[in-house]
PDB file of N, CA and C in Angstrom:
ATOM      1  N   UNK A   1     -29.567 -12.217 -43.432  1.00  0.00           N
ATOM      2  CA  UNK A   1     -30.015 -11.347 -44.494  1.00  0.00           C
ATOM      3  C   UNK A   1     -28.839 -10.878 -45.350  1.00  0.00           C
ATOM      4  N   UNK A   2     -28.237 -10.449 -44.725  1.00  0.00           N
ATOM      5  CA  UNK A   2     -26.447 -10.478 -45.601  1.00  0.00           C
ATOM      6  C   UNK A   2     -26.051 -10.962 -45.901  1.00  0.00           C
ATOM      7  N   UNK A   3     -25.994 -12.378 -46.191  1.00  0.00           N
ATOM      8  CA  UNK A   3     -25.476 -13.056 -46.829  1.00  0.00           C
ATOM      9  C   UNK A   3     -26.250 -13.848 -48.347  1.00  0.00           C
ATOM     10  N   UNK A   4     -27.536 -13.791 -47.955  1.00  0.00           N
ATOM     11  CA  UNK A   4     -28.483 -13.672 -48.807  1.00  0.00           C
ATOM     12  C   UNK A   4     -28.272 -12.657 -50.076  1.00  0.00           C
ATOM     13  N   UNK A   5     -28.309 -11.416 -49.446  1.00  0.00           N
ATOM     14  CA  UNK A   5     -28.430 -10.586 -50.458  1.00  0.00           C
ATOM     15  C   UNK A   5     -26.793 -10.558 -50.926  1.00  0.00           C
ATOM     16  N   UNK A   6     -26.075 -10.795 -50.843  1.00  0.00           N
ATOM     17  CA  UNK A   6     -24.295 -11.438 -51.286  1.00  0.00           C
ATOM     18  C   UNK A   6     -24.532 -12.621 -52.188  1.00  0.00           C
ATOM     19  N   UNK A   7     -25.723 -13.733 -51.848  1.00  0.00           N
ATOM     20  CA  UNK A   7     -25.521 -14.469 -52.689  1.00  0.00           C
ATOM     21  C   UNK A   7     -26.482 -13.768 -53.947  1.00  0.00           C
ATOM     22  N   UNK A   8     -27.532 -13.411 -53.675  1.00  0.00           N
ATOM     23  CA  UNK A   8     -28.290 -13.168 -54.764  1.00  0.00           C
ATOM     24  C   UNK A   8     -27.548 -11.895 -55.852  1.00  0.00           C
ATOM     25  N   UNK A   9     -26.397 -10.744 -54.748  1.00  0.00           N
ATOM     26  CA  UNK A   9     -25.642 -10.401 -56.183  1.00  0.00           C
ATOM     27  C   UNK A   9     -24.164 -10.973 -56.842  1.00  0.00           C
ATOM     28  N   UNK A  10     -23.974 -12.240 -56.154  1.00  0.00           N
ATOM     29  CA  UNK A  10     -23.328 -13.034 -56.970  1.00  0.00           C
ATOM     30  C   UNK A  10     -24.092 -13.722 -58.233  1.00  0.00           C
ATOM     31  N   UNK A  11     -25.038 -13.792 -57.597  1.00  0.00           N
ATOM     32  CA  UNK A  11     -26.082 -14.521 -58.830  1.00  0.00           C
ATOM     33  C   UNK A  11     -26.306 -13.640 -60.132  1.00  0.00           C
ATOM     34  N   UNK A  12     -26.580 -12.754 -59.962  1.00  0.00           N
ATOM     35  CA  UNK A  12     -26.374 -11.287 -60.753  1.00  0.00           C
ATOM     36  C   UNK A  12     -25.074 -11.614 -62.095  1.00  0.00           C
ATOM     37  N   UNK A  13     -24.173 -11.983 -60.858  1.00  0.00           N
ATOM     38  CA  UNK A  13     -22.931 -11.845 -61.771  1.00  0.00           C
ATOM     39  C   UNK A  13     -22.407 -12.949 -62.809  1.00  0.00           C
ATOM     40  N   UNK A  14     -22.995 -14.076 -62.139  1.00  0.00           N
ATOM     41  CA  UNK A  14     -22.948 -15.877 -62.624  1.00  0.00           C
ATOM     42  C   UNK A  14     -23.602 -15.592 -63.740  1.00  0.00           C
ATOM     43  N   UNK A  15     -24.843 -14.842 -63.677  1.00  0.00           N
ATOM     44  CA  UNK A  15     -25.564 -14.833 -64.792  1.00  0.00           C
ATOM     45  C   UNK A  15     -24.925 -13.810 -65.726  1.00  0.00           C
ATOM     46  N   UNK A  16     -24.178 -13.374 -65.885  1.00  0.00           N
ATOM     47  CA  UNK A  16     -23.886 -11.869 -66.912  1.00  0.00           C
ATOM     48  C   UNK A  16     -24.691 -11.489 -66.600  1.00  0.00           C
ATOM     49  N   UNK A  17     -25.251 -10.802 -65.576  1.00  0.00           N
ATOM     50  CA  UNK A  17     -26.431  -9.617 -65.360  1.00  0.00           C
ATOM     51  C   UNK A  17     -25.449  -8.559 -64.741  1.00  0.00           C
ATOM     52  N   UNK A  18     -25.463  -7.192 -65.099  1.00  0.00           N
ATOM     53  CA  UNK A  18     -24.651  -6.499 -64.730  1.00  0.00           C
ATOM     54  C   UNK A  18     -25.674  -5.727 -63.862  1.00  0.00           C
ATOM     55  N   UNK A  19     -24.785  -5.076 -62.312  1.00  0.00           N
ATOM     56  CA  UNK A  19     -25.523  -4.428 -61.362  1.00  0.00           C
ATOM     57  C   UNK A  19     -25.443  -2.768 -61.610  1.00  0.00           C
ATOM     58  N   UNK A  20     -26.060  -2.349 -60.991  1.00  0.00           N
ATOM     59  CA  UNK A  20     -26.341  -0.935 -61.230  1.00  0.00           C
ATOM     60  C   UNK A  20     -25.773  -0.083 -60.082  1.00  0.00           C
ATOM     61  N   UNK A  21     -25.649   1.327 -60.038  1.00  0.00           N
ATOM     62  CA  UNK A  21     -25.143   1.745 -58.689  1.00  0.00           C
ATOM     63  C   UNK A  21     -26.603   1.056 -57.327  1.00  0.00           C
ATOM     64  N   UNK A  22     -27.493   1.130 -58.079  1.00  0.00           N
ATOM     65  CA  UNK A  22     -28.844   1.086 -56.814  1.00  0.00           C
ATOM     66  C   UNK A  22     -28.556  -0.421 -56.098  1.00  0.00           C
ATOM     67  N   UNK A  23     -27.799  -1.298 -56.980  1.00  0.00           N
ATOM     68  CA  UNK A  23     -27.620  -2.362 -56.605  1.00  0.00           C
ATOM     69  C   UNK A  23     -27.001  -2.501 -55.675  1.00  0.00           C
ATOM     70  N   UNK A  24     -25.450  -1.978 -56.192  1.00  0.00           N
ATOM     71  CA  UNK A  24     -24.423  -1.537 -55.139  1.00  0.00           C
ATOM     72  C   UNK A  24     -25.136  -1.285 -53.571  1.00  0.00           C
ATOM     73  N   UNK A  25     -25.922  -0.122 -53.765  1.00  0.00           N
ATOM     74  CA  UNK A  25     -26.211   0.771 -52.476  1.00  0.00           C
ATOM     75  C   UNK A  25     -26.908  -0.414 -51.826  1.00  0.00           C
ATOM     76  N   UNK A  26     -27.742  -1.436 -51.982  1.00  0.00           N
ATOM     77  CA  UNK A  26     -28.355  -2.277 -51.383  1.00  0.00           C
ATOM     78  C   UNK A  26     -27.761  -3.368 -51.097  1.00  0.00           C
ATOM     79  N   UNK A  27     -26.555  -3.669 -51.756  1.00  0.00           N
ATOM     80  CA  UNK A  27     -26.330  -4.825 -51.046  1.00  0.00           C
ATOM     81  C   UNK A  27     -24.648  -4.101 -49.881  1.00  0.00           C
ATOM     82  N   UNK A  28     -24.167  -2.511 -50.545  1.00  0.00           N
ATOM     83  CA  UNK A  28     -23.713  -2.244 -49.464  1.00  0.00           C
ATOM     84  C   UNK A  28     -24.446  -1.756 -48.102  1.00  0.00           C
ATOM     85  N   UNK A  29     -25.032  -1.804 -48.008  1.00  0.00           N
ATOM     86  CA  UNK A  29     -26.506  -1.329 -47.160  1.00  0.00           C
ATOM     87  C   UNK A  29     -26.523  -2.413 -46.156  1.00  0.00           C
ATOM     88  N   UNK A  30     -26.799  -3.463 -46.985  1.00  0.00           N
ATOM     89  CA  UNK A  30     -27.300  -4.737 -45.954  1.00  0.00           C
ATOM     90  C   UNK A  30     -25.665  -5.234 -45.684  1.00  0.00           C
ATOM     91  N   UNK A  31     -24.724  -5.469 -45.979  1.00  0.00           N
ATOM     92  CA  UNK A  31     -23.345  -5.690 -45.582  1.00  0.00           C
ATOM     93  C   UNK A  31     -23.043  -4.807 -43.883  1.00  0.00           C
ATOM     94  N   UNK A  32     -23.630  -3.186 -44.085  1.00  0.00           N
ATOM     95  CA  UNK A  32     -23.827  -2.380 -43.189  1.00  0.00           C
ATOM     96  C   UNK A  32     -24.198  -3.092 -42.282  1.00  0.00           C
ATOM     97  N   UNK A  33     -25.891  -3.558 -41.926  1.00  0.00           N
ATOM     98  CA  UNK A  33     -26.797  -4.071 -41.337  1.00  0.00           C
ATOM     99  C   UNK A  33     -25.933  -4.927 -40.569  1.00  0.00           C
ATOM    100  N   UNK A  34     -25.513  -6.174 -41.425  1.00  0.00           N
ATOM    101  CA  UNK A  34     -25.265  -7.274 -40.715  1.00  0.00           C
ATOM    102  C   UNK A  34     -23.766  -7.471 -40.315  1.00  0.00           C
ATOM    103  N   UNK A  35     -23.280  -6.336 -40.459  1.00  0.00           N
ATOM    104  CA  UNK A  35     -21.264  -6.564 -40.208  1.00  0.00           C
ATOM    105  C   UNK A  35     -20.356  -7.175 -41.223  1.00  0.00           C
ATOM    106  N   UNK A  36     -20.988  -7.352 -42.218  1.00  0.00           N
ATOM    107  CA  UNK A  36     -20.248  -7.739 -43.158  1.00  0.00           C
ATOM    108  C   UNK A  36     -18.911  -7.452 -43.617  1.00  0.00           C
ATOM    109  N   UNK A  37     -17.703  -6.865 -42.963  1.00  0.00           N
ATOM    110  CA  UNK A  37     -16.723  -6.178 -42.981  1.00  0.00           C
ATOM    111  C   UNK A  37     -16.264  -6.189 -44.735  1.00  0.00           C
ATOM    112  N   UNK A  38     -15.701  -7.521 -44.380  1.00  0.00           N
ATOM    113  CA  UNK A  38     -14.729  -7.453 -46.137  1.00  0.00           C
ATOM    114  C   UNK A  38     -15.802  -8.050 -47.301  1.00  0.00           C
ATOM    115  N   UNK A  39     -16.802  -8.545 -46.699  1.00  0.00           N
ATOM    116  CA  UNK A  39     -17.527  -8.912 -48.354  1.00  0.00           C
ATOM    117  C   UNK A  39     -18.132  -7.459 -48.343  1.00  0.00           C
ATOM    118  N   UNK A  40     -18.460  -6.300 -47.850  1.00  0.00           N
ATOM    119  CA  UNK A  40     -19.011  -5.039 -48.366  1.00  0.00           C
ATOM    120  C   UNK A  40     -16.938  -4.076 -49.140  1.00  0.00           C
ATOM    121  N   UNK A  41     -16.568  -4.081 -48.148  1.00  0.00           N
ATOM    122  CA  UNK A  41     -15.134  -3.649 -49.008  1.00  0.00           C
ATOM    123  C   UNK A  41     -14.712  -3.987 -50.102  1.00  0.00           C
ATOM    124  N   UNK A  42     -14.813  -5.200 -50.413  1.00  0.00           N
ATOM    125  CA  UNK A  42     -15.038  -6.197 -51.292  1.00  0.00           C
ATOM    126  C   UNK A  42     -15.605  -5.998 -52.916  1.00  0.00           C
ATOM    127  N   UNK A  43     -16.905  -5.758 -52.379  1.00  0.00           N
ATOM    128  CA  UNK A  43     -17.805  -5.625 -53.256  1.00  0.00           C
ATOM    129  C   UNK A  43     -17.552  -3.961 -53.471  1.00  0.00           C
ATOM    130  N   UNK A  44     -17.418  -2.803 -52.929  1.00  0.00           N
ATOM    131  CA  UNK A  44     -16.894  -1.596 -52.890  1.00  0.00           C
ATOM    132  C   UNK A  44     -15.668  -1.487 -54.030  1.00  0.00           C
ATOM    133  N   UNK A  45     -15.192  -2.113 -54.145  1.00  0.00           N
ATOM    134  CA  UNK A  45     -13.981  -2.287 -55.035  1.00  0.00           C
ATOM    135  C   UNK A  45     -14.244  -2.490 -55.992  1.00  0.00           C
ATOM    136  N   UNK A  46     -15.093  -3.820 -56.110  1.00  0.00           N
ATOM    137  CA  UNK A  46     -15.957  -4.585 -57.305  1.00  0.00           C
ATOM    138  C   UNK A  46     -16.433  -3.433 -58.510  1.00  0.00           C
ATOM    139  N   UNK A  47     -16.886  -2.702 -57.513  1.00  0.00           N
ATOM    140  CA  UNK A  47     -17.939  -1.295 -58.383  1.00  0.00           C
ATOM    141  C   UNK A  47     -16.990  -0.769 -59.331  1.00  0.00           C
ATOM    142  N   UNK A  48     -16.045  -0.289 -58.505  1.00  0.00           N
ATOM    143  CA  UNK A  48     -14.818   0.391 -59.541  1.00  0.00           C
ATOM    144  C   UNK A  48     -14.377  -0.242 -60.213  1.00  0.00           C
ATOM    145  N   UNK A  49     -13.680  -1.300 -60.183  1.00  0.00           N
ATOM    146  CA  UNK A  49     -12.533  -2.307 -60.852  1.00  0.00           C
ATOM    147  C   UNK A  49     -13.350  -3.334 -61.795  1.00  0.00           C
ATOM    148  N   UNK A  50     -14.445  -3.547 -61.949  1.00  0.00           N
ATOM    149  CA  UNK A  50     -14.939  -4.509 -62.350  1.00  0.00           C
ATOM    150  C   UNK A  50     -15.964  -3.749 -63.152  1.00  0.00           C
ATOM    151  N   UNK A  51     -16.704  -3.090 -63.034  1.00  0.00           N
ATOM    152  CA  UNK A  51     -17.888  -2.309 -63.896  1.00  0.00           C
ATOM    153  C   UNK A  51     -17.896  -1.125 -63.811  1.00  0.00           C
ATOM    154  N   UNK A  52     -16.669  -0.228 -63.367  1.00  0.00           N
ATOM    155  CA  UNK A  52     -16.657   0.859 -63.617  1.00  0.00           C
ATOM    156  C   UNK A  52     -17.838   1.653 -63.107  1.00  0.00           C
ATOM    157  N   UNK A  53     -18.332   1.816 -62.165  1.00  0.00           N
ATOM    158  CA  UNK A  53     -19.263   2.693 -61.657  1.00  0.00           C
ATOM    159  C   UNK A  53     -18.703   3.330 -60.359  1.00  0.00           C
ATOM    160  N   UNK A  54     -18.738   5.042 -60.922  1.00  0.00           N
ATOM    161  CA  UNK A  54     -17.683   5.682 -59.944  1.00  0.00           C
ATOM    162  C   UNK A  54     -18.833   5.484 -58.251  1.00  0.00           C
ATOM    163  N   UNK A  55     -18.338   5.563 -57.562  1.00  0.00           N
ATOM    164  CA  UNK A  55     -19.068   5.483 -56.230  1.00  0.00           C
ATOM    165  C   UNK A  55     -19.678   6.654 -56.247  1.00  0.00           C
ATOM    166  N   UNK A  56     -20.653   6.354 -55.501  1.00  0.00           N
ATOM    167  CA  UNK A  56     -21.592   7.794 -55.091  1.00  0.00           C
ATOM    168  C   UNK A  56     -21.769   7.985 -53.391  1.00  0.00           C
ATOM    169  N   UNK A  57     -22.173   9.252 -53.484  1.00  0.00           N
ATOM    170  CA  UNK A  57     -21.526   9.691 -52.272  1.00  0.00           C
ATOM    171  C   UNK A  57     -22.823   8.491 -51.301  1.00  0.00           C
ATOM    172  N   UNK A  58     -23.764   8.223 -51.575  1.00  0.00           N
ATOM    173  CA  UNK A  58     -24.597   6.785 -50.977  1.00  0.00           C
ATOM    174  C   UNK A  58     -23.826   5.583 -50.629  1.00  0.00           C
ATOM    175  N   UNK A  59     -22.645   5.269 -51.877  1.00  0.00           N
ATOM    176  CA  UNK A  59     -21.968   4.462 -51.514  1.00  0.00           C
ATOM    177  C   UNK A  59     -21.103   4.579 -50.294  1.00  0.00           C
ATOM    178  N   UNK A  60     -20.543   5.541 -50.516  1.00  0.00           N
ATOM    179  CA  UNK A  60     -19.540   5.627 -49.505  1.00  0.00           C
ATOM    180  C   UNK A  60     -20.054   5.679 -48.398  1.00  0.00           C
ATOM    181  N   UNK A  61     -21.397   6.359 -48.193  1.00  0.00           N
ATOM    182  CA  UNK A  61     -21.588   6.512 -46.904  1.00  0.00           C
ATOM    183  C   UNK A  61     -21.788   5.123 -46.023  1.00  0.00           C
ATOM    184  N   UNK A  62     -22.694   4.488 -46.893  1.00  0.00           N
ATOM    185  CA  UNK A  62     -22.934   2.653 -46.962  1.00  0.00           C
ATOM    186  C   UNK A  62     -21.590   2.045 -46.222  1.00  0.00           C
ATOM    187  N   UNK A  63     -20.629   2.324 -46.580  1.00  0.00           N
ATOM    188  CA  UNK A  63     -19.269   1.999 -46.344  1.00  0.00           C
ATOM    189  C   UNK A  63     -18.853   2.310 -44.536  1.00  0.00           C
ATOM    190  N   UNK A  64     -18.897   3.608 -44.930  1.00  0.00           N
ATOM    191  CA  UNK A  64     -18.634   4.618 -43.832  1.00  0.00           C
ATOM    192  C   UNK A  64     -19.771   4.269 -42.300  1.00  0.00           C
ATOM    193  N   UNK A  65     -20.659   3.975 -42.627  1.00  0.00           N
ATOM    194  CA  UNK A  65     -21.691   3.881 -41.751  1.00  0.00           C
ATOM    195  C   UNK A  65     -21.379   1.746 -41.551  1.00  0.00           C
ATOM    196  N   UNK A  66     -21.246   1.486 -42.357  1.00  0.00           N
ATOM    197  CA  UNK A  66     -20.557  -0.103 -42.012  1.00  0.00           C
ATOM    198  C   UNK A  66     -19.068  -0.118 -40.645  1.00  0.00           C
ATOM    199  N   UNK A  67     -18.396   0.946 -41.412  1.00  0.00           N
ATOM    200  CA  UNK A  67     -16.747   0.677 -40.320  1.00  0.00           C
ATOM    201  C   UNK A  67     -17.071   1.169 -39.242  1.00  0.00           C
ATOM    202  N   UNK A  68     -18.615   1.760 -39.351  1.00  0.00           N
ATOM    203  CA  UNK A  68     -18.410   2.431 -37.714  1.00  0.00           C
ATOM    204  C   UNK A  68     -19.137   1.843 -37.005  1.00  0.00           C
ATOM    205  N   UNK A  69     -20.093   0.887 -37.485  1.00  0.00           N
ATOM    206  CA  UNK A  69     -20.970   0.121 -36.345  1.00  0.00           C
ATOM    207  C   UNK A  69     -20.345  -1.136 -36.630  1.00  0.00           C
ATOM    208  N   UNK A  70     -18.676  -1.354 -36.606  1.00  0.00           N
ATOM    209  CA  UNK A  70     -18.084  -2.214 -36.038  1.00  0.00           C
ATOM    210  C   UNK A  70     -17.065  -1.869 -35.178  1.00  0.00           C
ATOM    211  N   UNK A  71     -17.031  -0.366 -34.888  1.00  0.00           N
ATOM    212  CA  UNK A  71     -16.471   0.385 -33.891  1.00  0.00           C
ATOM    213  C   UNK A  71     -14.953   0.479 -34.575  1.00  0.00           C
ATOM    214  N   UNK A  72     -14.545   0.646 -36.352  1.00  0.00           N
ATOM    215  CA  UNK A  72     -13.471   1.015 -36.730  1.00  0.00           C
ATOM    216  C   UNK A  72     -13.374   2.798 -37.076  1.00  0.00           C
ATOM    217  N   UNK A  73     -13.348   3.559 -35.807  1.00  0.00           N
ATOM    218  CA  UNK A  73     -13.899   4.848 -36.004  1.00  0.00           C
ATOM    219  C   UNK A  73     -12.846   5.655 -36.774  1.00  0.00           C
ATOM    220  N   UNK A  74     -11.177   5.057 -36.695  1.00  0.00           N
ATOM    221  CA  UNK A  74     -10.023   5.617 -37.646  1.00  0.00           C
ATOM    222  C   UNK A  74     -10.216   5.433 -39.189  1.00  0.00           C
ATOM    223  N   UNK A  75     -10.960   4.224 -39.412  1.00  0.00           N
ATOM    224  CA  UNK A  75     -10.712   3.526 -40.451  1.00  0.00           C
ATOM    225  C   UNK A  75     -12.492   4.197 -41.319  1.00  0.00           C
ATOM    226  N   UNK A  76     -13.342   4.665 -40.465  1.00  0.00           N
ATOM    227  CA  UNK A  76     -14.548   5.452 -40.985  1.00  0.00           C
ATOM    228  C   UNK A  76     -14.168   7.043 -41.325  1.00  0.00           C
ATOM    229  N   UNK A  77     -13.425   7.577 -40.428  1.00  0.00           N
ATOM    230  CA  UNK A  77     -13.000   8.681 -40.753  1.00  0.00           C
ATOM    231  C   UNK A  77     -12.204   8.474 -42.478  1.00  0.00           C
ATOM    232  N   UNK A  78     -10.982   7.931 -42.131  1.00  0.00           N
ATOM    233  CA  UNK A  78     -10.056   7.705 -43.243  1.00  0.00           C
ATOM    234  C   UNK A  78     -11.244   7.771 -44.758  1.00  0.00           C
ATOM    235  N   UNK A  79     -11.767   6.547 -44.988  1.00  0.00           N
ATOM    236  CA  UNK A  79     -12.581   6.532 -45.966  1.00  0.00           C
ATOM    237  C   UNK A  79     -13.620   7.658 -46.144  1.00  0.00           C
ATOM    238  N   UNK A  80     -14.124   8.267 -45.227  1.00  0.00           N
ATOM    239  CA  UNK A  80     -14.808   9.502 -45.305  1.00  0.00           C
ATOM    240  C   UNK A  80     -14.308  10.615 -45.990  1.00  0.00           C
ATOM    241  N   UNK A  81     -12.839  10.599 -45.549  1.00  0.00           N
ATOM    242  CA  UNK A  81     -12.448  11.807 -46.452  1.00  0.00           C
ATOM    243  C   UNK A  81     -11.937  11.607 -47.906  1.00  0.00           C
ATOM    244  N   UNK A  82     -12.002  10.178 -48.354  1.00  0.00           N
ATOM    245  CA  UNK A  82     -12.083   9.919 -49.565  1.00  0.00           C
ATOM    246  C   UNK A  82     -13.047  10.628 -50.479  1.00  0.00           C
ATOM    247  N   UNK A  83     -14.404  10.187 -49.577  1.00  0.00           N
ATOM    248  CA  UNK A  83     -15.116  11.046 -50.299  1.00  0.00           C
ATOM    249  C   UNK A  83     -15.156  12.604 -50.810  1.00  0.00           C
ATOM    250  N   UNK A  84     -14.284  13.151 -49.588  1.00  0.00           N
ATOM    251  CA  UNK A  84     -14.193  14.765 -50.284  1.00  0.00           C
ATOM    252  C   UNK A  84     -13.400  14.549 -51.338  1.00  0.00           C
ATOM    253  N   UNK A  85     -12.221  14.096 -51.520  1.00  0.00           N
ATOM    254  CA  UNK A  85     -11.353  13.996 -52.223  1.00  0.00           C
ATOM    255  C   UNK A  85     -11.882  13.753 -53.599  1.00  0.00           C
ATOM    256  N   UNK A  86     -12.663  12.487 -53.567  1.00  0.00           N
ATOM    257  CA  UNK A  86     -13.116  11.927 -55.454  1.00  0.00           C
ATOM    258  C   UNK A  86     -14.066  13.446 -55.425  1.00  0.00           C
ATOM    259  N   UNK A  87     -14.573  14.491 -54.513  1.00  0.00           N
ATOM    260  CA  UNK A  87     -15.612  15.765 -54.822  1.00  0.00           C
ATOM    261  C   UNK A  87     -17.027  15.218 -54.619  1.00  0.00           C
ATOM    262  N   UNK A  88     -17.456  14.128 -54.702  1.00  0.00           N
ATOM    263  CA  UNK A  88     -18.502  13.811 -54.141  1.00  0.00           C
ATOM    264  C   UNK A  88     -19.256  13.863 -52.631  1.00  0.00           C
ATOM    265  N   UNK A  89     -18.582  15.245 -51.938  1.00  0.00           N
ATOM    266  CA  UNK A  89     -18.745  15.579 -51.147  1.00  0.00           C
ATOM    267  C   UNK A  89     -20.620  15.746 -50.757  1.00  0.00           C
ATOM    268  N   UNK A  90     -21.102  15.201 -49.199  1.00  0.00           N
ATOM    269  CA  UNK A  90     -22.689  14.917 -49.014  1.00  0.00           C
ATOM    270  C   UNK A  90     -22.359  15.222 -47.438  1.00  0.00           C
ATOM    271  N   UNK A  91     -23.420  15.121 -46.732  1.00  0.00           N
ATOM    272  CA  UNK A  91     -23.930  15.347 -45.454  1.00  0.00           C
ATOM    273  C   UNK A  91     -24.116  14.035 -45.288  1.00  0.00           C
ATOM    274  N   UNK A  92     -24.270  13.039 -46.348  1.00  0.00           N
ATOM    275  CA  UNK A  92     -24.568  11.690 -45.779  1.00  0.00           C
ATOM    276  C   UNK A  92     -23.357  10.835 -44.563  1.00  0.00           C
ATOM    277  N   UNK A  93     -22.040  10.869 -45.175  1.00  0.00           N
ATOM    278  CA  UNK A  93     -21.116  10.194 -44.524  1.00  0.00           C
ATOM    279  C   UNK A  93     -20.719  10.948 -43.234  1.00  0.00           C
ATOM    280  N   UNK A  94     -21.009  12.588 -43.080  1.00  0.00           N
ATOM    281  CA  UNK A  94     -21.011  13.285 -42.321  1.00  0.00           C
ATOM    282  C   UNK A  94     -21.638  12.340 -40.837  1.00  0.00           C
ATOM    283  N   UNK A  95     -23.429  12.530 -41.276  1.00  0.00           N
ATOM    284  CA  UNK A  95     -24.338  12.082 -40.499  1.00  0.00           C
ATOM    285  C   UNK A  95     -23.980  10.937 -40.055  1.00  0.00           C
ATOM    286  N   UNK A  96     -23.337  10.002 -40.966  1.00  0.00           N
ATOM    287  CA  UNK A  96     -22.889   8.763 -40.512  1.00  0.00           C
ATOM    288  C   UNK A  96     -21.870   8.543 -39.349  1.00  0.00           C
ATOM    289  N   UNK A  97     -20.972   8.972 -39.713  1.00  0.00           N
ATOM    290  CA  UNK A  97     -19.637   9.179 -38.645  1.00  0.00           C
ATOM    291  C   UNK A  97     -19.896   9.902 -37.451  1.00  0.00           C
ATOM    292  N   UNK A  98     -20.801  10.733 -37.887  1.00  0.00           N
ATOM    293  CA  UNK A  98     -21.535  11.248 -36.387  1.00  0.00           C
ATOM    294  C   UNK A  98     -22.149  10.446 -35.577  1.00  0.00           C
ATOM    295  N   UNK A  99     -22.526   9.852 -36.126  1.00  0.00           N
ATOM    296  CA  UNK A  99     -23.793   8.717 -35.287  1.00  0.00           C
ATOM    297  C   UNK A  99     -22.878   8.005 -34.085  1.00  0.00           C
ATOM    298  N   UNK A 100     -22.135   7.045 -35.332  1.00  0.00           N
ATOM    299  CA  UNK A 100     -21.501   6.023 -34.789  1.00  0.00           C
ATOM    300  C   UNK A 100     -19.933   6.781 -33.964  1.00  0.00           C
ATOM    301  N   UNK A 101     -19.769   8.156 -33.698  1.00  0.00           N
ATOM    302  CA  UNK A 101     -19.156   8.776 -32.558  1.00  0.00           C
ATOM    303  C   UNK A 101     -20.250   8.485 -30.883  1.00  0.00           C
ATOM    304  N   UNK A 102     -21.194   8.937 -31.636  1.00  0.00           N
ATOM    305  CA  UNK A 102     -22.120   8.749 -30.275  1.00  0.00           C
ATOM    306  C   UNK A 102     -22.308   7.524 -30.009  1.00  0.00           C
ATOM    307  N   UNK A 103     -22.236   6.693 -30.875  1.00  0.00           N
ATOM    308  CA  UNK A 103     -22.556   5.390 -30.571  1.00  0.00           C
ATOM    309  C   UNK A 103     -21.280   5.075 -29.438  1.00  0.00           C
ATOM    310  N   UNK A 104     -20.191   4.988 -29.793  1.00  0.00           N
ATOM    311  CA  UNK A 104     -18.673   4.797 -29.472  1.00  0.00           C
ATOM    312  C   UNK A 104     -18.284   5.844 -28.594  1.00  0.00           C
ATOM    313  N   UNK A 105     -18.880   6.841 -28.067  1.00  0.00           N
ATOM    314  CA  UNK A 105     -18.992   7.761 -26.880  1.00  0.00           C
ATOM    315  C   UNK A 105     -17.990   8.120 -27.351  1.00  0.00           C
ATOM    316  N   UNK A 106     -17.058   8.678 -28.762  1.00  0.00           N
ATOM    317  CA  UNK A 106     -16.232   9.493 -29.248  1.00  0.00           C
ATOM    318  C   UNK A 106     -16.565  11.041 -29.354  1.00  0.00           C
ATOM    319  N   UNK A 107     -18.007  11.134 -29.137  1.00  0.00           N
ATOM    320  CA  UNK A 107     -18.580  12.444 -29.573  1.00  0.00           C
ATOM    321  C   UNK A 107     -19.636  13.084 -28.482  1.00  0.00           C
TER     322      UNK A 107
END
């Protein structure tokens, strides 16, 4: 399913179709799902550097909730507090990093 939805928003892009943040959130979403490590980082970057769409705190969490159900719990924190930083501060990445503590018997 992840890789699917990777190709279909490459397809997006082949075509000059430009993606939207909702886009973002779904195909960082399913990157989540399936472990997608660096094509969701990847594409995370993409947003900024390429079409200019500041991340939202959905994104990040997308992100955040990805590094941790691959058990990178330094590397979920780290990016988490990005989010305070850009002020797009949420309960989402919170909830996230929480999870995947319990998951990882960190918490």
């Amino acid at each position: 399913m992840g890789k699917k939805a990777l190709t279909l928003f490459y397809s997006l892009r082949k075509n000059s179709l430009e993606p939207d943040d909702v886009t973002f959130v779904v195909v960082l979403s399913t990157c989540s799902y399936t472990g997608l490590v660096d094509s969701s980082l990847k594409t995370f970057e993409l947003m900024g550097e390429e079409y200019e769409i500041q991340p939202s705190a959905d994104q990040y969490a997308c992100v955040v909730d990805m590094l941790g159900r691959v058990g990178w719990l330094d590397e979920a924190h780290n990016f988490a507090k990005l989010l305070g930083v850009e002020g797009n501060v949420s309960g989402l990445w919170v909830s996230s990093l929480l999870a995947t503590c319990r998951v990882h018997t960190h918490f």
